[in-house]
N, C-alpha and C. Protein backbone atom coordinates (compact mmCIF):
# COMPACT_ATOMS: atom_id res chain seq x y z
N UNK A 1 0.78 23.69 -24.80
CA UNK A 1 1.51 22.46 -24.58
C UNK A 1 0.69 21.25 -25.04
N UNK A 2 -0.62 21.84 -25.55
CA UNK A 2 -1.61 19.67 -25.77
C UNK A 2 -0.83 19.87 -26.91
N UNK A 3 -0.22 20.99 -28.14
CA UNK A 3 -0.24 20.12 -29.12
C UNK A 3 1.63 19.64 -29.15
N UNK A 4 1.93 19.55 -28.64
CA UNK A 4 3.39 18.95 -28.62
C UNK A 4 3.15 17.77 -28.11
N UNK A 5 4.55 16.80 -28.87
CA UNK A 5 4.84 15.49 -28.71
C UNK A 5 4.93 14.92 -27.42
N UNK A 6 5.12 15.65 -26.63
CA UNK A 6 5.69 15.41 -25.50
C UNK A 6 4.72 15.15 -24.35
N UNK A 7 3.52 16.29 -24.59
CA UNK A 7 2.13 16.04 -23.83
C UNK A 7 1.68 14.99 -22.77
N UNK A 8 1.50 13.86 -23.90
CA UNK A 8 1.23 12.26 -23.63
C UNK A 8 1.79 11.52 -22.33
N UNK A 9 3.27 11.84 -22.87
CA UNK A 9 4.42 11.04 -22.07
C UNK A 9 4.44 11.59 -20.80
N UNK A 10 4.78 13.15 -20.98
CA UNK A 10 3.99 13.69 -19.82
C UNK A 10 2.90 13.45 -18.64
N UNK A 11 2.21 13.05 -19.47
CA UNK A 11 0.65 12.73 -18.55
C UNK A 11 0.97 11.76 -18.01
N UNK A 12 1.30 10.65 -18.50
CA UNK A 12 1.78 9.10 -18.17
C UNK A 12 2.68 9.14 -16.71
N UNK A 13 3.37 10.08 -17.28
CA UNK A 13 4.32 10.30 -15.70
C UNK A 13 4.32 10.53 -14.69
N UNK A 14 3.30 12.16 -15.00
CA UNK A 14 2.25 12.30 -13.71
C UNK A 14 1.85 11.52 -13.25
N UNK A 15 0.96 10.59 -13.93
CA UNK A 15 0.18 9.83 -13.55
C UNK A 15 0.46 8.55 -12.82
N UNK A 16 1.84 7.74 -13.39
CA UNK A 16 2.23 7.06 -12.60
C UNK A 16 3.38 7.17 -11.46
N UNK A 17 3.85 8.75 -11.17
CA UNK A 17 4.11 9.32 -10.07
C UNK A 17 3.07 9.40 -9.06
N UNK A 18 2.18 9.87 -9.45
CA UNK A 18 1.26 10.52 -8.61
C UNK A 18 0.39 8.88 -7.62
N UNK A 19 0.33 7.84 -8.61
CA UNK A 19 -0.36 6.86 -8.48
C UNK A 19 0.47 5.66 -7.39
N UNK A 20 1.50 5.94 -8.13
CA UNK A 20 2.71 5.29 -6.79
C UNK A 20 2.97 5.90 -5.58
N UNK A 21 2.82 7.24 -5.39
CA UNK A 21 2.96 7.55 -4.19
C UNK A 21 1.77 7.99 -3.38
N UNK A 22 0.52 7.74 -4.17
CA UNK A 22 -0.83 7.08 -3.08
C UNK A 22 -0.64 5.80 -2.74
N UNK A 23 -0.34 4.95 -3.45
CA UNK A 23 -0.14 3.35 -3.17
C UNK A 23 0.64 3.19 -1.98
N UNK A 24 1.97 3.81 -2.06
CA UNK A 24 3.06 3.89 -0.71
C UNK A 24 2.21 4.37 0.12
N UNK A 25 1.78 5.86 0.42
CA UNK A 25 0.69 6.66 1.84
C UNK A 25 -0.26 5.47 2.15
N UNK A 26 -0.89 4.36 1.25
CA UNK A 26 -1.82 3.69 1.44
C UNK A 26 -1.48 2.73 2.48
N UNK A 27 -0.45 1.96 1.98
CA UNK A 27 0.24 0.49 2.71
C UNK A 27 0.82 1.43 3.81
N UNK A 28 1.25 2.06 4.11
CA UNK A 28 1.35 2.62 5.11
C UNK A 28 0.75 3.05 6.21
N UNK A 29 -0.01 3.13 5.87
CA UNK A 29 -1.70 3.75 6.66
C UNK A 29 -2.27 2.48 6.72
N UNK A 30 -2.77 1.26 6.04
CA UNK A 30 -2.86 0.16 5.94
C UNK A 30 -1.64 -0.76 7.06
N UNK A 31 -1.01 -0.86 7.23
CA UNK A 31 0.40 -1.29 8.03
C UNK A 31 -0.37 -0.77 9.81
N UNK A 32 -0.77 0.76 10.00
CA UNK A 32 -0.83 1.29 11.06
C UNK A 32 -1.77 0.93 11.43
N UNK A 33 -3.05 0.42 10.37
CA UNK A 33 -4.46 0.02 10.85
C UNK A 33 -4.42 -1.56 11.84
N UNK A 34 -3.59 -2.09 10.46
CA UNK A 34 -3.45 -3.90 10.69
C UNK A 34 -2.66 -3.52 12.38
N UNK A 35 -1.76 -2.82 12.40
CA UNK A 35 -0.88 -3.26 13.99
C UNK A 35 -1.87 -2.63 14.63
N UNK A 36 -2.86 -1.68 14.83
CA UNK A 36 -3.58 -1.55 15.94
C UNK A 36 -4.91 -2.36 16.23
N UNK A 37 -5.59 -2.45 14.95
CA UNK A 37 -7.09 -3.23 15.11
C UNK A 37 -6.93 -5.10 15.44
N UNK A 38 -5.11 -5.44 15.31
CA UNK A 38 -5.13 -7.05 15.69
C UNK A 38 -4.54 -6.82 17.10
N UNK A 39 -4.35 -5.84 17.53
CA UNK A 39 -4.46 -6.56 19.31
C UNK A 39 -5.46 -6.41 19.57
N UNK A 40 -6.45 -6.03 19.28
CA UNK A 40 -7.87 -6.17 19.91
C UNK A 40 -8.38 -7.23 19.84
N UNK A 41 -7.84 -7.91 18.77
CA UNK A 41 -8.73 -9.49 18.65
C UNK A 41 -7.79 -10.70 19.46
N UNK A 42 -8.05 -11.49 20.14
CA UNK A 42 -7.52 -12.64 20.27
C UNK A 42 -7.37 -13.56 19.40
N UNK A 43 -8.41 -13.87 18.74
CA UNK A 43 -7.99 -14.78 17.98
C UNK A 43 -7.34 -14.84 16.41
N UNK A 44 -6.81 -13.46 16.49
CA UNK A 44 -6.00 -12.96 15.06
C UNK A 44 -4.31 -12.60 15.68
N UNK A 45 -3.54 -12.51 14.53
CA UNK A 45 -2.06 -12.51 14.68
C UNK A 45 -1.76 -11.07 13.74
N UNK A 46 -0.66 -10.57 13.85
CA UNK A 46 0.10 -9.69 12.93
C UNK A 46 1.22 -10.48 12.23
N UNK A 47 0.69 -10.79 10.65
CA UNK A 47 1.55 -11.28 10.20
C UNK A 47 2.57 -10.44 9.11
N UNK A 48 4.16 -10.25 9.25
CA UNK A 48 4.87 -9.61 8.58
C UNK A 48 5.35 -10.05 6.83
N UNK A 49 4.84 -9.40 6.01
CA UNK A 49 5.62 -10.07 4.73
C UNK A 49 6.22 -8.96 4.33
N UNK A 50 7.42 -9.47 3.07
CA UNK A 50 7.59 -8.36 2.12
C UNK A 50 6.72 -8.20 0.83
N UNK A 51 6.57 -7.02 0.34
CA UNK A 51 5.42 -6.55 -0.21
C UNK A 51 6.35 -5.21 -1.54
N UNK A 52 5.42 -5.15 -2.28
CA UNK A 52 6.35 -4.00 -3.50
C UNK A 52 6.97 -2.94 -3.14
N UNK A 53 6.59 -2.56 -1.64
CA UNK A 53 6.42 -1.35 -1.06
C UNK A 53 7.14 -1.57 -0.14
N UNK A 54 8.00 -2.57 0.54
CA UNK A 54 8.71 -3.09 1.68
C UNK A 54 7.95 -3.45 2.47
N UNK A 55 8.23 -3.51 3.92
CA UNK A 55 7.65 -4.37 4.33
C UNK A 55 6.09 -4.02 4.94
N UNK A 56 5.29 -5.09 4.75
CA UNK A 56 4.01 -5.04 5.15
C UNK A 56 3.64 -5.99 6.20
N UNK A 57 2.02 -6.20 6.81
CA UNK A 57 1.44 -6.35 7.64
C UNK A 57 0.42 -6.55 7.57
N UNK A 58 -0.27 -7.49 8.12
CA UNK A 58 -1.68 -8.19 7.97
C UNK A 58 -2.31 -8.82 8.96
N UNK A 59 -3.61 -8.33 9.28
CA UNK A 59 -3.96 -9.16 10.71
C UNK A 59 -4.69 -10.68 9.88
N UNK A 60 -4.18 -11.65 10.37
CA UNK A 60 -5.06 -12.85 9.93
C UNK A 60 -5.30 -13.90 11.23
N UNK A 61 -6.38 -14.36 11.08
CA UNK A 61 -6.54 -15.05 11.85
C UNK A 61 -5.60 -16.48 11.98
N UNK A 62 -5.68 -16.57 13.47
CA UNK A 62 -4.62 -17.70 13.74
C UNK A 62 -5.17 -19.21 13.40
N UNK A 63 -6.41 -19.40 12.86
CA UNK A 63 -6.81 -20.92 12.05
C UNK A 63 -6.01 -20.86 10.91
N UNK A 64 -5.58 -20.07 10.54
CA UNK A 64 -5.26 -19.77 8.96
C UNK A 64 -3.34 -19.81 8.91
N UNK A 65 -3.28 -20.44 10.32
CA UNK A 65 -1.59 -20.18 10.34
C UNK A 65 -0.93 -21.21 10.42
């Protein structure tokens, strides 16, 4: 299969299959970190945006709000 046309395009696909759906597991796992490690702080917030991935989450501090 390397020497066919098709190979390349192939790889590409994998690759940006494979690469998008670590990115999603990531912000996700990222999302679960931010909502547990900002109630521990007082002086940080959980802030909600939308994001490529739907919606996301961010602990930032509340000077910054």
């Amino acid at each position: 299969m390397n020497n066919t046309p098709v190979a390349p395009f192939l790889a590409v696909f994998i690759g940006a299959v494979a690469g998008f759906g670590l990115s999603l597991a990531g912000v996700k796992l990222l999302n679960v970190h931010h909502k547990n490690t900002c109630e521990e702080k007082s002086t940080h917030q959980v802030v909600h945006f939308r994001g490529f991935f739907g919606d996301e989450y961010a602990c930032v501090d509340k000077r910054y709000l």
